[in-house]
C-alpha atoms as a PDB file:
ATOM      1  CA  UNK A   1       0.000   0.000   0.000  1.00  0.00           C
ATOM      2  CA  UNK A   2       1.599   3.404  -0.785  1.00  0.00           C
ATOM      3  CA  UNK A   3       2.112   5.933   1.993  1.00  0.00           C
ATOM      4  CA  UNK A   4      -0.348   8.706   2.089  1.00  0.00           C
ATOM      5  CA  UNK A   5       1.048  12.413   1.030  1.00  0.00           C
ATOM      6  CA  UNK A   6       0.434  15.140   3.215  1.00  0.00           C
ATOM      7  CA  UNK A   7      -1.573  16.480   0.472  1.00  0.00           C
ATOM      8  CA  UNK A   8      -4.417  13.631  -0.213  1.00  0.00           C
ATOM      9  CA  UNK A   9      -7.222  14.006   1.383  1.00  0.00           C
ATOM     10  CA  UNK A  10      -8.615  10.967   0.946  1.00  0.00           C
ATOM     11  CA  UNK A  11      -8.927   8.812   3.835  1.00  0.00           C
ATOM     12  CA  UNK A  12      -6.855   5.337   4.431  1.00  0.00           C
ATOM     13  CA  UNK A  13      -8.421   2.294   3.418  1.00  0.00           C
ATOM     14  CA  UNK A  14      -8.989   1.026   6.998  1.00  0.00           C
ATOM     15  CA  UNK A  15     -11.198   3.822   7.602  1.00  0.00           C
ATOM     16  CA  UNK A  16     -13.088   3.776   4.052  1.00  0.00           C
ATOM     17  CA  UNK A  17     -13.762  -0.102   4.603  1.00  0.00           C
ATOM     18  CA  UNK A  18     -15.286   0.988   7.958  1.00  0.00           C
ATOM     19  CA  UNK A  19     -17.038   4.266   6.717  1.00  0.00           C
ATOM     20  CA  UNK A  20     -19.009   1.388   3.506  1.00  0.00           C
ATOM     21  CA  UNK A  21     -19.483  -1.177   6.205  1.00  0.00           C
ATOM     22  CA  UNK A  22     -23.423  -1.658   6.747  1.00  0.00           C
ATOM     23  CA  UNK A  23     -23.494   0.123   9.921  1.00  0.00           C
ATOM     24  CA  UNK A  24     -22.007   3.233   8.298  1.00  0.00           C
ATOM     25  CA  UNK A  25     -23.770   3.049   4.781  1.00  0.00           C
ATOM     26  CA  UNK A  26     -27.365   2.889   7.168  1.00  0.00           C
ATOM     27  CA  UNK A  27     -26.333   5.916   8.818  1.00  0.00           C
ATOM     28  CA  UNK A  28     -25.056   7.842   5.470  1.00  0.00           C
ATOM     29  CA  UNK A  29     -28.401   7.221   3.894  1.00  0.00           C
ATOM     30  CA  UNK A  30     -30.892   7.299   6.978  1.00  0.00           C
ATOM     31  CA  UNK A  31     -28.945   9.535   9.472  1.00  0.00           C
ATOM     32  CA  UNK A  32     -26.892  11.982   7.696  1.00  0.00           C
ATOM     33  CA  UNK A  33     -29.824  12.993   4.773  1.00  0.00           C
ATOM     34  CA  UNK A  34     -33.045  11.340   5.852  1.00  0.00           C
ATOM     35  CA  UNK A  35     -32.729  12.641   9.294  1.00  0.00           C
ATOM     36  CA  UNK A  36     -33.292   9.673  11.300  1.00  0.00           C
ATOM     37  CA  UNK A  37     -31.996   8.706  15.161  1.00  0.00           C
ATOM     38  CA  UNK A  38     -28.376   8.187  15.015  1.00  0.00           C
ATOM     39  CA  UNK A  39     -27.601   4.158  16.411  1.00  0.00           C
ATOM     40  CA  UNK A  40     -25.904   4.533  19.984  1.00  0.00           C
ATOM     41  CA  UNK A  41     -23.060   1.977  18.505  1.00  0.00           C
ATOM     42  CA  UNK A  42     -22.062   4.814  15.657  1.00  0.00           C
ATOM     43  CA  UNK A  43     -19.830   7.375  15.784  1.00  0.00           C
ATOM     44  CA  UNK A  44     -20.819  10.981  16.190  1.00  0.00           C
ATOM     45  CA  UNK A  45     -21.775  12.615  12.645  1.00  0.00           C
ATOM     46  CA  UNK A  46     -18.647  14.998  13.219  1.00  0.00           C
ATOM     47  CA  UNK A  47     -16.187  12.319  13.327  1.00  0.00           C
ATOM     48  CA  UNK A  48     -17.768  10.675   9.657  1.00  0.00           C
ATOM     49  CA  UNK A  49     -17.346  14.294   8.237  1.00  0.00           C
ATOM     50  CA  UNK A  50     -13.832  13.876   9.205  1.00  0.00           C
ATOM     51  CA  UNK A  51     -12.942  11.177   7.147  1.00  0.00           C
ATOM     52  CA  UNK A  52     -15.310  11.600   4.201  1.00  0.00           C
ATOM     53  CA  UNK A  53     -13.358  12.115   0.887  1.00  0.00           C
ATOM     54  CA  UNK A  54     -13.907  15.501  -0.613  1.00  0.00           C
ATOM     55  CA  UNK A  55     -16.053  14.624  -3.559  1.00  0.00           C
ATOM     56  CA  UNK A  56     -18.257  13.037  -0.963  1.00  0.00           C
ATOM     57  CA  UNK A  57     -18.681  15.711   1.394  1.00  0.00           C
ATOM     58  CA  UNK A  58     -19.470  18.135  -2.258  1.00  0.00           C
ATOM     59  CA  UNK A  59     -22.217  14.981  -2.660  1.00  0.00           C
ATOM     60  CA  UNK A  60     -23.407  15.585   0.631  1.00  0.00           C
ATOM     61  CA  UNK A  61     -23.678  19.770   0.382  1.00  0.00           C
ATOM     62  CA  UNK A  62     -25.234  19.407  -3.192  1.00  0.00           C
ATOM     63  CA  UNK A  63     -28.035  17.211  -1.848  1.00  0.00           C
ATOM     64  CA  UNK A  64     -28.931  19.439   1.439  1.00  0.00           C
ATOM     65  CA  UNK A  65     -29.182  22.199  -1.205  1.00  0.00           C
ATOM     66  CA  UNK A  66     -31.783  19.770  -3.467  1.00  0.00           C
ATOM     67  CA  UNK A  67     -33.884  19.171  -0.203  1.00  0.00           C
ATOM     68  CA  UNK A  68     -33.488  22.429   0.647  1.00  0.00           C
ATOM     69  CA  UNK A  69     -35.339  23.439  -3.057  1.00  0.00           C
ATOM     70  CA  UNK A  70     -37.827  21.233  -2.640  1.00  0.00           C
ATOM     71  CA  UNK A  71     -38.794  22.474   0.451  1.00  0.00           C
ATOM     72  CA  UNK A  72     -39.098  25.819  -1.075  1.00  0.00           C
ATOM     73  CA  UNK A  73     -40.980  24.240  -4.219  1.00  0.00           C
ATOM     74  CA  UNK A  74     -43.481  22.613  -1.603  1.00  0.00           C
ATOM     75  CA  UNK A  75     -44.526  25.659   0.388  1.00  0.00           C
ATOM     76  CA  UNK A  76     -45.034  27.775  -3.331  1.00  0.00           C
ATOM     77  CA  UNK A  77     -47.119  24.792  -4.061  1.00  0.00           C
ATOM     78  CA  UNK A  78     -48.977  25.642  -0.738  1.00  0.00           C
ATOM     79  CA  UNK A  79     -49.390  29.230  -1.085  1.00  0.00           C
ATOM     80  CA  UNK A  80     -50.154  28.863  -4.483  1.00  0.00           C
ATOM     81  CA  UNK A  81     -53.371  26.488  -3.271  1.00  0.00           C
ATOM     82  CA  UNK A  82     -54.553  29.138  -0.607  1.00  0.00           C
ATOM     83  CA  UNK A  83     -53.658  32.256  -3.104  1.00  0.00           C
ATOM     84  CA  UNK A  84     -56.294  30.206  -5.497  1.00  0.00           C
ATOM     85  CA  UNK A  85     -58.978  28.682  -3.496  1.00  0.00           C
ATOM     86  CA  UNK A  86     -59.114  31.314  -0.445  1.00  0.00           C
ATOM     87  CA  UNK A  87     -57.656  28.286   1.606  1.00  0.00           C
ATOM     88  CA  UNK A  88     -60.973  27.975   3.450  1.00  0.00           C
ATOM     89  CA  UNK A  89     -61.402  24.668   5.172  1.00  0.00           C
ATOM     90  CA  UNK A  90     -64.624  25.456   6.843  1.00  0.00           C
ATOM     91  CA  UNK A  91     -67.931  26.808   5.576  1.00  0.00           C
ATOM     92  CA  UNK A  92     -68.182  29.276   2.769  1.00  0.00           C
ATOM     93  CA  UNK A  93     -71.677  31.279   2.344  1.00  0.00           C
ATOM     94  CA  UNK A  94     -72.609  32.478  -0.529  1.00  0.00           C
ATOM     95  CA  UNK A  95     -76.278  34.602  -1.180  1.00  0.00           C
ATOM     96  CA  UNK A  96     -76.943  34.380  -5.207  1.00  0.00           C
ATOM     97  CA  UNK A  97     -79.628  36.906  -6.614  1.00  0.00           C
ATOM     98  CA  UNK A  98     -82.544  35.595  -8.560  1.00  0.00           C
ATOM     99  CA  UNK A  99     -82.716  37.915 -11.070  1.00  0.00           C
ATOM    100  CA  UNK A 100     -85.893  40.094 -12.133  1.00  0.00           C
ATOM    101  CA  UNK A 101     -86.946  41.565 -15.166  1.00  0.00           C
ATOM    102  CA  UNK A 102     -89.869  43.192 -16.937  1.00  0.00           C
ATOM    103  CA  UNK A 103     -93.256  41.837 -16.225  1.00  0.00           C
ATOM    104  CA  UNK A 104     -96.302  41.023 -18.296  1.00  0.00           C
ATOM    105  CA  UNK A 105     -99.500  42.973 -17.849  1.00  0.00           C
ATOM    106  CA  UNK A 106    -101.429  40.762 -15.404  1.00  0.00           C
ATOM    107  CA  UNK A 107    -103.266  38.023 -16.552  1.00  0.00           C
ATOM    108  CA  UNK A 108    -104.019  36.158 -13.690  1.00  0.00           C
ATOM    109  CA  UNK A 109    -102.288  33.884 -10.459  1.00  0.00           C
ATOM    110  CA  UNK A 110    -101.134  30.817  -9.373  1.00  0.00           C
ATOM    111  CA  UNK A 111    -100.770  28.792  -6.377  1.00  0.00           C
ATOM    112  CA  UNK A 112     -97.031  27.082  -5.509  1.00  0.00           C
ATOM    113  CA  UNK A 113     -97.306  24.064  -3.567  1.00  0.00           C
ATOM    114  CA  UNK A 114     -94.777  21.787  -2.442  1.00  0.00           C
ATOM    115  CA  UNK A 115     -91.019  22.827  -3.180  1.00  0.00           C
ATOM    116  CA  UNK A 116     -88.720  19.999  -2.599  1.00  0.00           C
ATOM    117  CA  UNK A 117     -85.171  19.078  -1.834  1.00  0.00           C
ATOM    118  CA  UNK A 118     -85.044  15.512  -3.347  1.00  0.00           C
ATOM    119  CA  UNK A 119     -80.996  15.575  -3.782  1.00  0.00           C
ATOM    120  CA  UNK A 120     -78.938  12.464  -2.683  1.00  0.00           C
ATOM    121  CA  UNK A 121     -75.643  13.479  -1.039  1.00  0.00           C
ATOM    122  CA  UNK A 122     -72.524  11.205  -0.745  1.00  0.00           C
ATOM    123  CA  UNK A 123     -69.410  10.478   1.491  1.00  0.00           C
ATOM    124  CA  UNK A 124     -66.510  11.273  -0.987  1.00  0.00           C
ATOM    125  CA  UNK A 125     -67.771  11.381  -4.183  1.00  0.00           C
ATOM    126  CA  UNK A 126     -65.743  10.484  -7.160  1.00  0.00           C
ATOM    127  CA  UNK A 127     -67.464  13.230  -8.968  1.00  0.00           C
ATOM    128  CA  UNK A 128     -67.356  16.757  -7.572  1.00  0.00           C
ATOM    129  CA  UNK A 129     -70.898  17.933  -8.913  1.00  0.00           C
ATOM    130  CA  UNK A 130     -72.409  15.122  -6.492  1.00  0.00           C
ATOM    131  CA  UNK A 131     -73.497  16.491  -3.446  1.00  0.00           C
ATOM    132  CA  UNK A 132     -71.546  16.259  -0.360  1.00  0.00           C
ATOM    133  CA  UNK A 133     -70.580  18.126   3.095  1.00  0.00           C
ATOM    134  CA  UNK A 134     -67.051  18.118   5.039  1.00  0.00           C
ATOM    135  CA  UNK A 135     -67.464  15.113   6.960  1.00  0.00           C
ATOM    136  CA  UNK A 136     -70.689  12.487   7.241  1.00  0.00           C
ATOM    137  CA  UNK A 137     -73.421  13.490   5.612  1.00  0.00           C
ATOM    138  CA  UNK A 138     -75.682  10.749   7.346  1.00  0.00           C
ATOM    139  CA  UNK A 139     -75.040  12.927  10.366  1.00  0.00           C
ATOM    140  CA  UNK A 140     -76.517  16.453   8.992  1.00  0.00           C
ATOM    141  CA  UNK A 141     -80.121  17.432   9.078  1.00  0.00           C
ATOM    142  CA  UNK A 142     -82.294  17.583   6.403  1.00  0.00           C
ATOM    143  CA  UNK A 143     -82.566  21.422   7.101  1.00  0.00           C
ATOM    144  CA  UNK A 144     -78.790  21.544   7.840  1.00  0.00           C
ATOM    145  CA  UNK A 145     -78.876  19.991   3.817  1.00  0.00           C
ATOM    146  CA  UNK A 146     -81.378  22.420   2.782  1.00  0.00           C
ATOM    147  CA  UNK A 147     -78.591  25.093   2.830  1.00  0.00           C
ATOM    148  CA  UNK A 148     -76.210  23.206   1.407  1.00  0.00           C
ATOM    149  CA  UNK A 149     -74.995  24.699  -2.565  1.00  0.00           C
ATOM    150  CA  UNK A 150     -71.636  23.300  -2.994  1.00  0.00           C
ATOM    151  CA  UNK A 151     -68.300  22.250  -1.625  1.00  0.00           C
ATOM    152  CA  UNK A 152     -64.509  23.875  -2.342  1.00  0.00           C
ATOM    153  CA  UNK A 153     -61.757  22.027  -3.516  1.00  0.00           C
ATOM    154  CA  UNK A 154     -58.384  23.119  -3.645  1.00  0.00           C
ATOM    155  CA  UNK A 155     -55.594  23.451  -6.026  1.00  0.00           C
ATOM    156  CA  UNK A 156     -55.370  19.396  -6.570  1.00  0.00           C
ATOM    157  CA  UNK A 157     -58.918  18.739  -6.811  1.00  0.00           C
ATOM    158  CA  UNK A 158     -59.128  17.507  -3.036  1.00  0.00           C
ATOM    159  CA  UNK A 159     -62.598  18.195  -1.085  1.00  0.00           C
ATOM    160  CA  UNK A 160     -62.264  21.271   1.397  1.00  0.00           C
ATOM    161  CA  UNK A 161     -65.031  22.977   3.396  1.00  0.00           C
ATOM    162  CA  UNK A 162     -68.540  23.429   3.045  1.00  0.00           C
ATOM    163  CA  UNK A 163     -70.375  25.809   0.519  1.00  0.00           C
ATOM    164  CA  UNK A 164     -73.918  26.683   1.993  1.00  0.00           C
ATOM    165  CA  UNK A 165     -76.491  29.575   1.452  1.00  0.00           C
ATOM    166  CA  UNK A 166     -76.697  32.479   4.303  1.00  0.00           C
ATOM    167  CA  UNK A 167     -78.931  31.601   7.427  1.00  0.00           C
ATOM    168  CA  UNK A 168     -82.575  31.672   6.666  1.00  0.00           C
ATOM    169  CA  UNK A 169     -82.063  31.036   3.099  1.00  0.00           C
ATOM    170  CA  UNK A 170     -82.699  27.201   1.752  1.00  0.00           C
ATOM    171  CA  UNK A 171     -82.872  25.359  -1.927  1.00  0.00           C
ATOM    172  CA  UNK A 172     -86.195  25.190  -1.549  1.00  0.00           C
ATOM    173  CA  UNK A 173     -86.946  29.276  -0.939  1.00  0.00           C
ATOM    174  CA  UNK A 174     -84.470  29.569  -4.422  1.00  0.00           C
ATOM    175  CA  UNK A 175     -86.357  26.968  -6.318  1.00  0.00           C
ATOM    176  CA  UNK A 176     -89.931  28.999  -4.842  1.00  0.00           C
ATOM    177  CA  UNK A 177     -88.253  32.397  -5.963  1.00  0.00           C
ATOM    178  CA  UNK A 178     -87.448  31.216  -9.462  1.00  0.00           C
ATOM    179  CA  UNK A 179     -90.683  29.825 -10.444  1.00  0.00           C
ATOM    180  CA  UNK A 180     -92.194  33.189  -9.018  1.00  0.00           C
ATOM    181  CA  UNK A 181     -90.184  34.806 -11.280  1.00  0.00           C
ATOM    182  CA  UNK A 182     -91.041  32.661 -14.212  1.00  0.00           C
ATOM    183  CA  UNK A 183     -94.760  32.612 -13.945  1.00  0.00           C
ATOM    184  CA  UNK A 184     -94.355  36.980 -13.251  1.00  0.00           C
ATOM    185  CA  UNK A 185     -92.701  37.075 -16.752  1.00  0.00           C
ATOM    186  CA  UNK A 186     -95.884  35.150 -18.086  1.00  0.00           C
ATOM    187  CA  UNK A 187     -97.803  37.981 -16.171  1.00  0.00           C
ATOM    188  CA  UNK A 188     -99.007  36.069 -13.115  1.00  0.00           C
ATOM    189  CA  UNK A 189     -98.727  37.064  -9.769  1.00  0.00           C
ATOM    190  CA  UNK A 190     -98.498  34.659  -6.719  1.00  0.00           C
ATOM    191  CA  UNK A 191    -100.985  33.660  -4.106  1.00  0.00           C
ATOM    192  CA  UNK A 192    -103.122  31.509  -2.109  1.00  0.00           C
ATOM    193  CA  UNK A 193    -106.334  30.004  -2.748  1.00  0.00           C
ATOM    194  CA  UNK A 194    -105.293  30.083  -6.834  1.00  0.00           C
ATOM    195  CA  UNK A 195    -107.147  27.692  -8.974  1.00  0.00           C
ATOM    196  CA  UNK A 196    -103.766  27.379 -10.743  1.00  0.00           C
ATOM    197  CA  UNK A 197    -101.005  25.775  -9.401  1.00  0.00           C
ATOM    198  CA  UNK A 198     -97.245  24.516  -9.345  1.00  0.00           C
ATOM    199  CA  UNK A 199     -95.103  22.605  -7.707  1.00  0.00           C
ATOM    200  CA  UNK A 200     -91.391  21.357  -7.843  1.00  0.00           C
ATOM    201  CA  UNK A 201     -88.958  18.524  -6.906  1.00  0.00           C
ATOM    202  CA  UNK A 202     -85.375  19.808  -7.019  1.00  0.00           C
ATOM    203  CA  UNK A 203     -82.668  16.398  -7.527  1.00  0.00           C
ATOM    204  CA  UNK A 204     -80.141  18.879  -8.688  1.00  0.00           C
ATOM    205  CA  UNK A 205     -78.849  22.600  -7.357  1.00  0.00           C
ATOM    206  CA  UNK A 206     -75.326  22.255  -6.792  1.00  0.00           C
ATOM    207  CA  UNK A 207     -72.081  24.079  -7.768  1.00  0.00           C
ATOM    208  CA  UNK A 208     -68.348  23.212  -7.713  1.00  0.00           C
ATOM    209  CA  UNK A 209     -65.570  24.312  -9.558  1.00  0.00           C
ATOM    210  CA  UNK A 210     -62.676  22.813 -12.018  1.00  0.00           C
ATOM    211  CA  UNK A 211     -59.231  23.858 -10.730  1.00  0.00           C
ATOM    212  CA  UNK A 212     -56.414  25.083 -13.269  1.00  0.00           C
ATOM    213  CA  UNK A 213     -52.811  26.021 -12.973  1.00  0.00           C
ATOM    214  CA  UNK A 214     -53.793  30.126 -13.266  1.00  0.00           C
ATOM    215  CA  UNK A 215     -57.702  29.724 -14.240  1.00  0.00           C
ATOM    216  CA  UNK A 216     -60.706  28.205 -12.269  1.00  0.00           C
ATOM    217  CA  UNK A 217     -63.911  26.988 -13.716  1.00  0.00           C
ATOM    218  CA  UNK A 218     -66.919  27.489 -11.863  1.00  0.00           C
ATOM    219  CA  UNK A 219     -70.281  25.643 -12.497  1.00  0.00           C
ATOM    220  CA  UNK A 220     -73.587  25.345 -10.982  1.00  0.00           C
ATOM    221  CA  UNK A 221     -76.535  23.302 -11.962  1.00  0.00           C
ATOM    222  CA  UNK A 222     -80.068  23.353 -11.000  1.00  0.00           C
ATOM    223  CA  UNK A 223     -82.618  21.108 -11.920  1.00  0.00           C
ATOM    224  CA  UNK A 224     -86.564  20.486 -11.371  1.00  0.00           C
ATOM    225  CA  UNK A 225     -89.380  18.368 -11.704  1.00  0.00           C
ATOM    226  CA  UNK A 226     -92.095  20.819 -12.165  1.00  0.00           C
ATOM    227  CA  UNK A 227     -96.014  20.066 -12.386  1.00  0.00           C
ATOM    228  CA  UNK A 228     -98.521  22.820 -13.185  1.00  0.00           C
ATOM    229  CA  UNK A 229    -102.257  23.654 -13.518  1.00  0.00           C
ATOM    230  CA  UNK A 230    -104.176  25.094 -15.269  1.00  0.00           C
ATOM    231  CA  UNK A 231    -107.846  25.019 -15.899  1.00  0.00           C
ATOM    232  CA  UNK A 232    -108.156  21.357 -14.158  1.00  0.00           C
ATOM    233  CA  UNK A 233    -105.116  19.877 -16.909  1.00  0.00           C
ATOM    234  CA  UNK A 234    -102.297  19.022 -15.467  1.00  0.00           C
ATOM    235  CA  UNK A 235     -98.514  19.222 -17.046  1.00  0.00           C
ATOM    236  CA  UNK A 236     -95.616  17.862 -16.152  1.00  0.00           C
ATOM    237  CA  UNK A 237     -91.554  18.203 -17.119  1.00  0.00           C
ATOM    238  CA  UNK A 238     -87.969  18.711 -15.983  1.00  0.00           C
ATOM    239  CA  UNK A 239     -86.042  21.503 -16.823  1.00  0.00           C
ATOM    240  CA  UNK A 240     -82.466  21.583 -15.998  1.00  0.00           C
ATOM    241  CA  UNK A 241     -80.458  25.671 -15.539  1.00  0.00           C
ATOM    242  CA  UNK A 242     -76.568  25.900 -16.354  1.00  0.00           C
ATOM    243  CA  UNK A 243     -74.241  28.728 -15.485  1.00  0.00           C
ATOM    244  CA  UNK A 244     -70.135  28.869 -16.266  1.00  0.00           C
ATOM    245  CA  UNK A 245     -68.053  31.093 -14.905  1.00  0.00           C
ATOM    246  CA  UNK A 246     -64.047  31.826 -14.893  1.00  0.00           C
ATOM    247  CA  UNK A 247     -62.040  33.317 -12.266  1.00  0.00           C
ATOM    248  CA  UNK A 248     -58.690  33.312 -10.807  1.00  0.00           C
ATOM    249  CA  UNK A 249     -59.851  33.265  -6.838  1.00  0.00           C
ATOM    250  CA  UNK A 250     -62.500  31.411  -5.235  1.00  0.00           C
ATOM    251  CA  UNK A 251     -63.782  34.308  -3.942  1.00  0.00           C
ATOM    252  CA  UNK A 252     -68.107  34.765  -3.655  1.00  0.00           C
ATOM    253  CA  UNK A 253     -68.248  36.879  -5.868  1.00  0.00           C
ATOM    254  CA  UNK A 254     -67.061  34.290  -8.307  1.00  0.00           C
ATOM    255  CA  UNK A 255     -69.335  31.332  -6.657  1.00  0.00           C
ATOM    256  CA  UNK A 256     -72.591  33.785  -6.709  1.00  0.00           C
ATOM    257  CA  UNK A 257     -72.377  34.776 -10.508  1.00  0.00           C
ATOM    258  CA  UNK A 258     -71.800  30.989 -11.552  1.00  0.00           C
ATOM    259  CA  UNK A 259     -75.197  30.409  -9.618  1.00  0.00           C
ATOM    260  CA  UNK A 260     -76.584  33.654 -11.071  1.00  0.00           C
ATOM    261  CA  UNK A 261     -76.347  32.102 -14.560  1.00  0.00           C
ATOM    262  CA  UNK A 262     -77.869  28.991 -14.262  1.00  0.00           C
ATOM    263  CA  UNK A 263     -81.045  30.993 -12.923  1.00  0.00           C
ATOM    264  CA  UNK A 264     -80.995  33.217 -15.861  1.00  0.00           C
ATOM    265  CA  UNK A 265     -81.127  30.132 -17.866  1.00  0.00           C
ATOM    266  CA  UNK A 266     -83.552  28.460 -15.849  1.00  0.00           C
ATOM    267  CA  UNK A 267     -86.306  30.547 -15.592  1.00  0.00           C
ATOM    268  CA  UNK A 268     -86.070  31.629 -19.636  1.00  0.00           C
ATOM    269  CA  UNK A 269     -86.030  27.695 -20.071  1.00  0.00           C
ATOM    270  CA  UNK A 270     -89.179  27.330 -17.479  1.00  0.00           C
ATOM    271  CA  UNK A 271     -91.539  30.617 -19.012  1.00  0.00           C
ATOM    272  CA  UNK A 272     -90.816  28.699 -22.625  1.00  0.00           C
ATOM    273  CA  UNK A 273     -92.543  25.749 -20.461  1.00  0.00           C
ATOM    274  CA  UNK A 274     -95.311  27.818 -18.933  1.00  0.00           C
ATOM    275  CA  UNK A 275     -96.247  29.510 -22.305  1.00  0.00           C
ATOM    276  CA  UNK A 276     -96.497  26.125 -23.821  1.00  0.00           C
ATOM    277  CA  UNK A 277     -98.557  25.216 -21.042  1.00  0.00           C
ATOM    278  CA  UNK A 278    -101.183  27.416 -21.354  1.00  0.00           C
ATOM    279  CA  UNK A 279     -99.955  30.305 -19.107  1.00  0.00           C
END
């Protein structure tokens, strides 16, 4: 074996045969980068610096840096998710106008009935426009669910808080509010004791949104079994209301005007209905 000169660094072979023994190469890979407890039978993480050979302790330094970038690359991942979807984990309310416009002359009234919230909720659906709540749904009341209009997501596509009306408001006022509308652009007004009359079942009023890297889709969807009256015939059909909206923050604004939509296009889809229905 040649004598070491006084300028190699590099370590004698005793001690690199004992630095690659098991012992050592477990606490190299665990210890030294992954952070785990140090054996009691090893030797102090000083003493391995010691007798590391250069290139390995350059190795070493190059790889804190690397974990030290991903670090950095996580928590801009993190902000990025909050900056995007509000980072709200608990319960978002939202309060979406039904909007009015010009009225008919009068030509008569009409009676609503029953208004009601037939939607089936889930644990963890696959499918974000299925109805759910932050934690067991089984476990919520049906007038707890009566309030309920969506649920955020964040960056990844992974469930967050609750989306739900403001207090006092339900799905089944909003469904009574936009058939009032409809039938007051046919020119009837509202009220008891009508010989005409309407009614709803609502499966669908939900709204969710698709997440992008520096755009988020927002959609809402309302739907309605709807029965009428007029003049002792009966009619019956569904009519479903869609509304789209883009924006770069969940913000309510941005969850309001996606619901906003789909009642535009719901009640001009249910006074087409009403007109061919005699109203």
């Amino acid at each position: 074996m040649r004598k070491n000169d006084q300028n190699d660094v590099s370590p004698p072979m005793d001690d690199l045969n004992t630095l690659y023994s098991g012992s050592f190469l477990k606490f190299l890979g665990a210890t030294h980068f992954l952070h785990f407890p140090l054996p009691d039978d090893d030797l102090p993480a000083i003493c391995i610096l010691n007798i590391l050979p250069r290139n390995t302790l350059i190795l070493a330094n190059s790889l804190k840096k690397i974990l030290a970038i991903m670090k950095y690359l996580l928590l801009l991942a993190s902000l990025t998710s909050c900056f995007f979807t509000s980072c709200v984990t608990g319960r978002r309310t939202i309060s979406p106008t039904v909007p009015v416009a010009a009225h008919s002359a009068s030509k008569g009234s009409v009676e609503i009935m029953s208004i009601r919230d037939v939607r089936v909720f889930q644990n963890k659906p696959s499918n974000p426009s299925t109805p759910s709540v932050k934690g067991d749904h089984t476990q919520m009341s049906a007038a707890e669910k009566n309030r309920m209009a969506g649920r955020q997501r964040n960056t990844f596509g992974k469930a967050m808080g609750d989306i739900a009306l403001s207090p006092g408001d339900t799905i089944e006022n909003k469904m009574r509010a936009l058939i009032t509308e409809a039938f007051a652009r046919r020119g009837y007004t509202v009220r008891n004791g009508s010989r005409n009359r309407a009614s709803a079942d609502v499966p669908k009023f939900w709204a969710w949104f698709t997440p992008g890297m520096w755009y988020i889709k927002f959609e809402a969807v309302i739907e309605a079994r709807i029965k009428v009256t007029k003049g002792g015939r009966s009619r019956s059909f569904t009519l479903t209301g869609k509304g789209t909206n883009g924006g770069q923050v969940a913000s309510n604004a941005n969850w309001n005007h996606a619901y906003e939509l789909a009642f535009e296009d719901f009640i001009t889809k249910l006074e087409a209905e009403l007109q061919r229905s005699g109203f």
